[in-house]
C-alpha atoms as a PDB file:
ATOM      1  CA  UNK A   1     104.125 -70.076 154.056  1.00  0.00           C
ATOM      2  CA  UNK A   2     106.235 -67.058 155.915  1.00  0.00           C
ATOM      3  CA  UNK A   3     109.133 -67.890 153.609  1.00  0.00           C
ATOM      4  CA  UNK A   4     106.642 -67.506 150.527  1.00  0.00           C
ATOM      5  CA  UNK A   5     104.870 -63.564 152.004  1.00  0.00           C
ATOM      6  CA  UNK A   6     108.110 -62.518 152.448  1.00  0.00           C
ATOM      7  CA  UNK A   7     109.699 -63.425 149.266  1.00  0.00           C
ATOM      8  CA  UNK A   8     106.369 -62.159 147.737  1.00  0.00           C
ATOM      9  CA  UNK A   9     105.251 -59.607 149.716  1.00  0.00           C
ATOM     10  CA  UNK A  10     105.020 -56.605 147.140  1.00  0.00           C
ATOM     11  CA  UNK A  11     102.827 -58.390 144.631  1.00  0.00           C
ATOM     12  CA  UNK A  12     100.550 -59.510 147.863  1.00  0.00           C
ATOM     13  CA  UNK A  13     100.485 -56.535 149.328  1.00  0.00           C
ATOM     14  CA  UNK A  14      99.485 -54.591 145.934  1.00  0.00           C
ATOM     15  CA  UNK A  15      96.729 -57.832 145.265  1.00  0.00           C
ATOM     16  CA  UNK A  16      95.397 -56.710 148.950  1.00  0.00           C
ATOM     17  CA  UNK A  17      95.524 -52.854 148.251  1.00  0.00           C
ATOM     18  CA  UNK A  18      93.777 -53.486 144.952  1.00  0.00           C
ATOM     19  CA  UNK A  19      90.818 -55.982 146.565  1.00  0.00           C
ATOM     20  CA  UNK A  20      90.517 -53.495 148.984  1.00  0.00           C
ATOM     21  CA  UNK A  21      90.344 -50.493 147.253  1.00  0.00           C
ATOM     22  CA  UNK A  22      87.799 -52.766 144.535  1.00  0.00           C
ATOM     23  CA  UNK A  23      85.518 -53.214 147.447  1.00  0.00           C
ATOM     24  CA  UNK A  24      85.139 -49.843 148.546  1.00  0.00           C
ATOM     25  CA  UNK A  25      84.855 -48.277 145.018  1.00  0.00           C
ATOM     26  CA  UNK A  26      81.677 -50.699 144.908  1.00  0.00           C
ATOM     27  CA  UNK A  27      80.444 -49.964 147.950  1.00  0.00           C
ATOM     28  CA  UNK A  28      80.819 -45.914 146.959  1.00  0.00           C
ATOM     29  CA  UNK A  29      79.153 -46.623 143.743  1.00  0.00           C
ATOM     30  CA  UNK A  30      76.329 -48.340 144.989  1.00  0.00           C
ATOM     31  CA  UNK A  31      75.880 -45.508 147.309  1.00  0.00           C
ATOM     32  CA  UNK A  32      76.122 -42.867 144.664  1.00  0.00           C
ATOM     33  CA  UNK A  33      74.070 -44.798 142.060  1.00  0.00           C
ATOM     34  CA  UNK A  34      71.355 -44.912 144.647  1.00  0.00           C
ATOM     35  CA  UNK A  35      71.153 -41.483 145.213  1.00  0.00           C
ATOM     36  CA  UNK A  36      71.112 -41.172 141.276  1.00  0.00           C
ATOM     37  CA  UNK A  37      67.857 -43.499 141.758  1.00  0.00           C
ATOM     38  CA  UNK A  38      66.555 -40.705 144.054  1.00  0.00           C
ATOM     39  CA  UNK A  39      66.421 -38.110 141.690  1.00  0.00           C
ATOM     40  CA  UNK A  40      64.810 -40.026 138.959  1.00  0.00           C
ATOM     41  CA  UNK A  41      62.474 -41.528 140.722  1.00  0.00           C
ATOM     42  CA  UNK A  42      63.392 -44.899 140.219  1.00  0.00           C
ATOM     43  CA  UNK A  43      63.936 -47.694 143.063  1.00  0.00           C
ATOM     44  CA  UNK A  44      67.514 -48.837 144.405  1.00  0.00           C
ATOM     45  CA  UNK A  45      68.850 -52.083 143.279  1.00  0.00           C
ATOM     46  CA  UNK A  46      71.008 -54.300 145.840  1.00  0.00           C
ATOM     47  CA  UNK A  47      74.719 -54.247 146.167  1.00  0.00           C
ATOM     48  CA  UNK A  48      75.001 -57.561 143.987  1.00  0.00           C
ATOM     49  CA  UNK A  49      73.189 -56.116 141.139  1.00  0.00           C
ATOM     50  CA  UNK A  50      75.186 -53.382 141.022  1.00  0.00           C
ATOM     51  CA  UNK A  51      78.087 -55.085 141.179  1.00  0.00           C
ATOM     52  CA  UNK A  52      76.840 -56.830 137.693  1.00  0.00           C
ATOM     53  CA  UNK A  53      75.891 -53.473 136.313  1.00  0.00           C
ATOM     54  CA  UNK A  54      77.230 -51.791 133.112  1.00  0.00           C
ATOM     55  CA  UNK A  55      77.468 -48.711 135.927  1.00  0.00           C
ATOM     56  CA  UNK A  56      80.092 -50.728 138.017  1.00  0.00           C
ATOM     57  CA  UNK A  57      81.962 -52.423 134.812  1.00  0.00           C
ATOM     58  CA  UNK A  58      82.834 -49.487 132.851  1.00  0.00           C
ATOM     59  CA  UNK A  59      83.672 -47.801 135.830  1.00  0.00           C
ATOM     60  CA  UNK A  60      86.471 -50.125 136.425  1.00  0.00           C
ATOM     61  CA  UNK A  61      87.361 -51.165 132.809  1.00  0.00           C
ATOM     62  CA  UNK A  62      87.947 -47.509 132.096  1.00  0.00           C
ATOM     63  CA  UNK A  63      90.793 -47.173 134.661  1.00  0.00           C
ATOM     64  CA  UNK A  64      92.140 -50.912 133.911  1.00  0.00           C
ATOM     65  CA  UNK A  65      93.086 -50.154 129.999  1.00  0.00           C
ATOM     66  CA  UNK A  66      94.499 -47.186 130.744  1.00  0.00           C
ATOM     67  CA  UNK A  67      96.820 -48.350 133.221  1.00  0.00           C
ATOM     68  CA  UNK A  68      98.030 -51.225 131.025  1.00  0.00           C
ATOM     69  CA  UNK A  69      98.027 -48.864 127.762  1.00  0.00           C
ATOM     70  CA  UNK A  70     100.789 -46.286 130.326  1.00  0.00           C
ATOM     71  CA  UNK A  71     102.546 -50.302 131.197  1.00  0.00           C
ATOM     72  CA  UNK A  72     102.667 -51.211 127.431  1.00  0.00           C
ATOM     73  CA  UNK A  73     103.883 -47.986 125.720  1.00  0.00           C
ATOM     74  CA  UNK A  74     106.580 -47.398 128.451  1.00  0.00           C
ATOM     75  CA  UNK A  75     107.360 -50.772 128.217  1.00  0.00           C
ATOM     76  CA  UNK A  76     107.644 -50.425 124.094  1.00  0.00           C
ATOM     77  CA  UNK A  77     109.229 -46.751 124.249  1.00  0.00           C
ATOM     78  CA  UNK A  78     111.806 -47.945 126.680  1.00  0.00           C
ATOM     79  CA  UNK A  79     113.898 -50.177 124.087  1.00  0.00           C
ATOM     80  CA  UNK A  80     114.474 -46.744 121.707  1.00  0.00           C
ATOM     81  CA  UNK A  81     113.795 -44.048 123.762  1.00  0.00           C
ATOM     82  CA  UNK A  82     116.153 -42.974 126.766  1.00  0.00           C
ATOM     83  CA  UNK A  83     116.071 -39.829 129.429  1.00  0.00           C
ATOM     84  CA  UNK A  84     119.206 -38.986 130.442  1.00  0.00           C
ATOM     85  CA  UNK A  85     119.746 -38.807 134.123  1.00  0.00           C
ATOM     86  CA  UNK A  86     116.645 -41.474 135.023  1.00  0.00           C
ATOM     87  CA  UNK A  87     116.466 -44.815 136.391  1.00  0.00           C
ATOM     88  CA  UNK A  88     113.791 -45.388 134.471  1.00  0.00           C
ATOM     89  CA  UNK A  89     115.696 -45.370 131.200  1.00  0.00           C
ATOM     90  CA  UNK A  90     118.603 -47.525 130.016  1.00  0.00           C
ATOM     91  CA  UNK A  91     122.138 -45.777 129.675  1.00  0.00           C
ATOM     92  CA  UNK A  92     122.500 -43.917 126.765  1.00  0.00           C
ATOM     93  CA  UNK A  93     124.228 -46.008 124.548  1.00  0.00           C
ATOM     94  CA  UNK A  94     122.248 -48.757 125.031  1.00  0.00           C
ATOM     95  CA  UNK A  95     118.986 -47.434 123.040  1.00  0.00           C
ATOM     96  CA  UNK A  96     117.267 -50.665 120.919  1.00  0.00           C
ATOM     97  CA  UNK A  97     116.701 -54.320 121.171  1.00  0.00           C
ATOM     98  CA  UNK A  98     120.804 -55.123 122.061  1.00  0.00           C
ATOM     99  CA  UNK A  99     122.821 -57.686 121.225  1.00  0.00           C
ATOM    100  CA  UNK A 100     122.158 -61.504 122.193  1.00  0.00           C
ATOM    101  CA  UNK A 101     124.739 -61.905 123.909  1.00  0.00           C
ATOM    102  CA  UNK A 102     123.562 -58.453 126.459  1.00  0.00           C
ATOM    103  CA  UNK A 103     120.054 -60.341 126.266  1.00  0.00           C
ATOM    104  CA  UNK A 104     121.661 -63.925 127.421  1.00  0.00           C
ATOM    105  CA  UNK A 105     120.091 -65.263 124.540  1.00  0.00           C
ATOM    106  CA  UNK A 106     120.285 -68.477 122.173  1.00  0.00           C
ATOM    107  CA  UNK A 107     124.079 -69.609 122.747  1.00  0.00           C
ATOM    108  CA  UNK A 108     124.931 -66.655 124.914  1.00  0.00           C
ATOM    109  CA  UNK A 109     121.788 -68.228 127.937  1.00  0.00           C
ATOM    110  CA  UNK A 110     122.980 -69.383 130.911  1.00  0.00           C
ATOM    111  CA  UNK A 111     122.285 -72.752 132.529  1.00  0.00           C
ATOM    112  CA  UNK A 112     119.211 -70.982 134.602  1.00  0.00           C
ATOM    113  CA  UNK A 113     118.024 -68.905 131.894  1.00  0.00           C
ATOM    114  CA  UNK A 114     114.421 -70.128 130.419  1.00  0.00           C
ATOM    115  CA  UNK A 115     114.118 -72.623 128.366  1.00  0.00           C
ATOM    116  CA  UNK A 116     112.580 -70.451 125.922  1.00  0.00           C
ATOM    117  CA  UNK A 117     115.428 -68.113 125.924  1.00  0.00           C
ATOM    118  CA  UNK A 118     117.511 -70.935 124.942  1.00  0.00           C
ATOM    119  CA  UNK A 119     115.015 -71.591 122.109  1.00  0.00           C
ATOM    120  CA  UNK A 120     115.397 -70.686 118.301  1.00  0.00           C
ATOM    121  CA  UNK A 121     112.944 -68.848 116.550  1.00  0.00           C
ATOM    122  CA  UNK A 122     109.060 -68.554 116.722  1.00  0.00           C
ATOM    123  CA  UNK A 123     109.389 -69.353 120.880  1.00  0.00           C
ATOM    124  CA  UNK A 124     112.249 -67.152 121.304  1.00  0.00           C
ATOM    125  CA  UNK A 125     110.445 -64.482 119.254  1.00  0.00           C
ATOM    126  CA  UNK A 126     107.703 -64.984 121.031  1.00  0.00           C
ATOM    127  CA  UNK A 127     109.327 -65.271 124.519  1.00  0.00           C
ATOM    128  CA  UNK A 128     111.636 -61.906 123.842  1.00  0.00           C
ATOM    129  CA  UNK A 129     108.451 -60.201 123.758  1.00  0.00           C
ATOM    130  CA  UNK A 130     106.168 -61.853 126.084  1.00  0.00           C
ATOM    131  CA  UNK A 131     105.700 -58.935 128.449  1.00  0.00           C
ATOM    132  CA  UNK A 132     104.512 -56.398 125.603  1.00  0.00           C
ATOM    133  CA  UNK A 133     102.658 -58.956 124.511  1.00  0.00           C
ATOM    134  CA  UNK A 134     100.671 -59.615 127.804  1.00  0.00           C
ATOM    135  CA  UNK A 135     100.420 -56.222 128.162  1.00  0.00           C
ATOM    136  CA  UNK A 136      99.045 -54.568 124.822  1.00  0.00           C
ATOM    137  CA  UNK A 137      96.323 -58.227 124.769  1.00  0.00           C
ATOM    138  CA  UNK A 138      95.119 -56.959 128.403  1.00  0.00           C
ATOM    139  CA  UNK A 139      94.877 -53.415 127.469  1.00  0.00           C
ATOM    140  CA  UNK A 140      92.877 -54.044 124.111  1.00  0.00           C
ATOM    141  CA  UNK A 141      90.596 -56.544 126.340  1.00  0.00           C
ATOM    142  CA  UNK A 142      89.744 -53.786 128.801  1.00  0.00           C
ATOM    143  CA  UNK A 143      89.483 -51.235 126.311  1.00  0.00           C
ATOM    144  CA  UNK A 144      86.701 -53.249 124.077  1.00  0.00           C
ATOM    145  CA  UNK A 145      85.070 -54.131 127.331  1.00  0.00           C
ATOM    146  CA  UNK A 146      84.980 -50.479 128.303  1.00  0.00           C
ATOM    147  CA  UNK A 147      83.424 -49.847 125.024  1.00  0.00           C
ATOM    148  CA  UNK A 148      80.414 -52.530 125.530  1.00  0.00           C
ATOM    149  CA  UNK A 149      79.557 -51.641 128.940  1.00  0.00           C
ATOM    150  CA  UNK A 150      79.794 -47.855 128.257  1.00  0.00           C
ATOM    151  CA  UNK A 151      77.239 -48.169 125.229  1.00  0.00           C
ATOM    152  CA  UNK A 152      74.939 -49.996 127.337  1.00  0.00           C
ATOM    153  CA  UNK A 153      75.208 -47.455 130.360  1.00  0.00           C
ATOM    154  CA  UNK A 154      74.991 -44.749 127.586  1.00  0.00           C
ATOM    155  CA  UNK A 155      71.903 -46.389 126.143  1.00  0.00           C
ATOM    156  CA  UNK A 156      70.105 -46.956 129.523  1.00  0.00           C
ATOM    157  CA  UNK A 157      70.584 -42.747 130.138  1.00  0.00           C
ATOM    158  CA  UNK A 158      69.278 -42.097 126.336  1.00  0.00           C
ATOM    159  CA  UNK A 159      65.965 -44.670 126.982  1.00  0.00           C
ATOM    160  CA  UNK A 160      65.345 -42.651 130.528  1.00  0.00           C
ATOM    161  CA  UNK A 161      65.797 -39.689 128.136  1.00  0.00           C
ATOM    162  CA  UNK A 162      63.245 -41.367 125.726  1.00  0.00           C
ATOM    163  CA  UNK A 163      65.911 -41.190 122.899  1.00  0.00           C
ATOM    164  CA  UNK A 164      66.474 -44.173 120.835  1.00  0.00           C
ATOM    165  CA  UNK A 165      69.854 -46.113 121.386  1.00  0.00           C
ATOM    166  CA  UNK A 166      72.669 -45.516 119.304  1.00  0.00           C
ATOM    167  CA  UNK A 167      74.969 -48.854 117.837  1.00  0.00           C
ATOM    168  CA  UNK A 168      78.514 -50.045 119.241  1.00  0.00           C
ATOM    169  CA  UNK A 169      80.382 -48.180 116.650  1.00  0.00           C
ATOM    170  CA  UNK A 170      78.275 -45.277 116.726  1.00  0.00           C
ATOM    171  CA  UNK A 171      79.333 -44.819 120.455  1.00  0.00           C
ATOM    172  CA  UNK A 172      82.710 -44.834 119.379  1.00  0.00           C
ATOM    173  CA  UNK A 173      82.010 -42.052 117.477  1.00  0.00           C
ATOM    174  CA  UNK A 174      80.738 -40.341 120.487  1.00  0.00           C
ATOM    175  CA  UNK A 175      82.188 -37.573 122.886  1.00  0.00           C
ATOM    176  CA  UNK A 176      80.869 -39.326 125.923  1.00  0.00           C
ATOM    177  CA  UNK A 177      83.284 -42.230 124.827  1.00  0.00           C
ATOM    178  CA  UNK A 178      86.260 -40.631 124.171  1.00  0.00           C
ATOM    179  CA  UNK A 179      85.741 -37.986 127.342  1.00  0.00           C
ATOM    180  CA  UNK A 180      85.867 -40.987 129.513  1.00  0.00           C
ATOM    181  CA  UNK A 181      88.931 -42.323 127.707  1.00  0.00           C
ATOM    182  CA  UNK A 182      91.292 -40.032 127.261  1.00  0.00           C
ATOM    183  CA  UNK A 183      90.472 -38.289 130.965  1.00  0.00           C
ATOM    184  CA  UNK A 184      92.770 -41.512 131.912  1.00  0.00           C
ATOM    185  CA  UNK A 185      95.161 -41.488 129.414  1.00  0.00           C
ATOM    186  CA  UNK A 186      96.450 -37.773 129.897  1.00  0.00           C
ATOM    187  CA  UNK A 187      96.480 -38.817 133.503  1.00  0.00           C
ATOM    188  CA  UNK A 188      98.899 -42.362 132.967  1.00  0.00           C
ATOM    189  CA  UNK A 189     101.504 -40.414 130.806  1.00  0.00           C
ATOM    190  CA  UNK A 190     101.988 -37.326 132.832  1.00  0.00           C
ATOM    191  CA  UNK A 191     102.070 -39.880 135.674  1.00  0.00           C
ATOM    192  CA  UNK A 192     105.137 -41.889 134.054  1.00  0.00           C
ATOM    193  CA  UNK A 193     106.728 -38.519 132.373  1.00  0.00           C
ATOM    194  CA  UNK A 194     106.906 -37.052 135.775  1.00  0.00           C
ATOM    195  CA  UNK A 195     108.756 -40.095 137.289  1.00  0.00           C
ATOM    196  CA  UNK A 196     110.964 -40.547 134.544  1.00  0.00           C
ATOM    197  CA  UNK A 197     111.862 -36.284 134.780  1.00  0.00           C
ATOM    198  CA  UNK A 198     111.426 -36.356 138.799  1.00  0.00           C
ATOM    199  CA  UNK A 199     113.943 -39.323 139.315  1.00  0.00           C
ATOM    200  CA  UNK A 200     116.227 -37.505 137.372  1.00  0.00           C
ATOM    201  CA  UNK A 201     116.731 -34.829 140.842  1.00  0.00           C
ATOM    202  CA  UNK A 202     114.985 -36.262 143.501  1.00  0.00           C
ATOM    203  CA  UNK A 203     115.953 -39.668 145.237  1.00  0.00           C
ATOM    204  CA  UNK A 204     114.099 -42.212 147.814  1.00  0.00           C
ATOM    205  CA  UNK A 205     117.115 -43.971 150.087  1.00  0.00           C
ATOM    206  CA  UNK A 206     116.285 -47.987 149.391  1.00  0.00           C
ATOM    207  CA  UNK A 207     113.793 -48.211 146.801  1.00  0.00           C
ATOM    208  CA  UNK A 208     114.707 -49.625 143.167  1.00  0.00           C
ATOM    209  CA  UNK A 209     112.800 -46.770 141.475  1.00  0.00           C
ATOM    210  CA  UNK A 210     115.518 -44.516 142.124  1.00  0.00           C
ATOM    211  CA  UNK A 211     118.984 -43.876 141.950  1.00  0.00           C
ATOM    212  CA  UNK A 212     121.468 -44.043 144.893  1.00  0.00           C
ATOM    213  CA  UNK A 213     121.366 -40.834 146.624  1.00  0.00           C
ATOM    214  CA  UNK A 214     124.894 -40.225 146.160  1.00  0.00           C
ATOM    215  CA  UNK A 215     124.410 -40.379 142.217  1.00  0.00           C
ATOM    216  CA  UNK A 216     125.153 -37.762 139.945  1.00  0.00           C
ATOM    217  CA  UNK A 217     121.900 -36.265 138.446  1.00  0.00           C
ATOM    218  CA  UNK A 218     123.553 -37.235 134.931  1.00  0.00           C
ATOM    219  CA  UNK A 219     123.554 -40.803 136.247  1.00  0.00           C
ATOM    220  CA  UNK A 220     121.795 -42.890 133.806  1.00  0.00           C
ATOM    221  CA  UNK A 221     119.987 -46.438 134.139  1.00  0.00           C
ATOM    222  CA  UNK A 222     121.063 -46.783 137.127  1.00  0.00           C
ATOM    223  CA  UNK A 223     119.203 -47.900 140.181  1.00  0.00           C
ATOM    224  CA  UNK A 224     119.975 -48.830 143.633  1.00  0.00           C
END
């Protein structure tokens, strides 16, 4: 069990960080959706039906796609794009999908390489492009959930409005939607630009993110 936390200690600790900071997001929205109670008029509800609410869901969903949409277009603008300088980029004459043979791939795999990157075809195919993949089904999952629990929280506020509920797709249509949407989308990419720029200059002694300290600042795609 020790040899296992250590070995996987930054994926635990991040699970623990994220349950944590999960919990007290609900616990701050219950508190807040309470008060929201207050000023209508209208009773609390419990902790566990909140937790079940369209309040809670889209309140997490919203964050979740966005995060995986930054994951899956760096991930995708990564094989063709490059920054010179960063870590975060592959050296500059490396742009594209490479060679198999630079992918250990096929014939070129080694004896501890996947099986699937031994593989021809449809499971290599598949395989080469797992992680993008993952990535773009997750965000598309979040984002349509987003979408169904934000038209029913945006229907419950047009009924205490007595105004008739709009349809799935006309929310889509609607500012309220898109507000909520693309406040966390301008937030992912200037979050990645600025590390892909800032690692260019600025260094942290240990970590993989960045280059060696000692690296020229036209050091590319390399990390420590």
């Amino acid at each position: 069990m020790r040899s296992f936390v250590r070995n996987n200690s930054l994926s635990l600790t991040f699970l623990g960080l994220f349950l944590a900071a999960l919990a007290l997001q609900a616990l701050a929205g219950h508190a807040d959706f309470n008060e929201d109670q207050d000023r209508h008029g209208d009773p609390h509800v419990s902790l566990g039906r909140y937790l079940v609410s369209s309040s809670f869901a889209v309140a997490v969903l919203e964050n979740w796609q966005s995060e995986y949409l930054q994951f899956f277009l760096f991930i995708l603008l990564t094989v063709w794009l490059v920054q010179q300088g960063s870590p975060e980029s592959k050296e500059l004459g490396n742009a594209g999908r490479e060679s198999d043979k630079d992918q250990k791939v096929g014939p070129h795999a080694g004896a501890q390489s996947p099986g699937w990157a031994r593989a021809a075809g449809l499971r290599r195919a598949l395989y080469e492009n797992s992680l993008i993949i993952v990535m773009g089904l997750i965000w598309t999952g979040s984002w349509f959930a987003q979408s169904i629990t934000g038209v029913v929280e945006y229907n419950t506020v047009r009924l205490d409005h007595q105004e008739a509920p709009v349809s799935w797709a006309n929310y889509l249509t609607r500012p309220d939607f898109w507000e909520k949407t693309l406040q966390n989308w301008q937030s992912e990419f200037l979050a990645v630009g600025s590390m892909a720029i800032l690692a260019v200059y600025l260094r942290q002694r240990g970590s993989p993110e960045s280059k060696p300290v000692g690296a020229p600042h036209s050091a590319t795609g390399v990390e420590s």
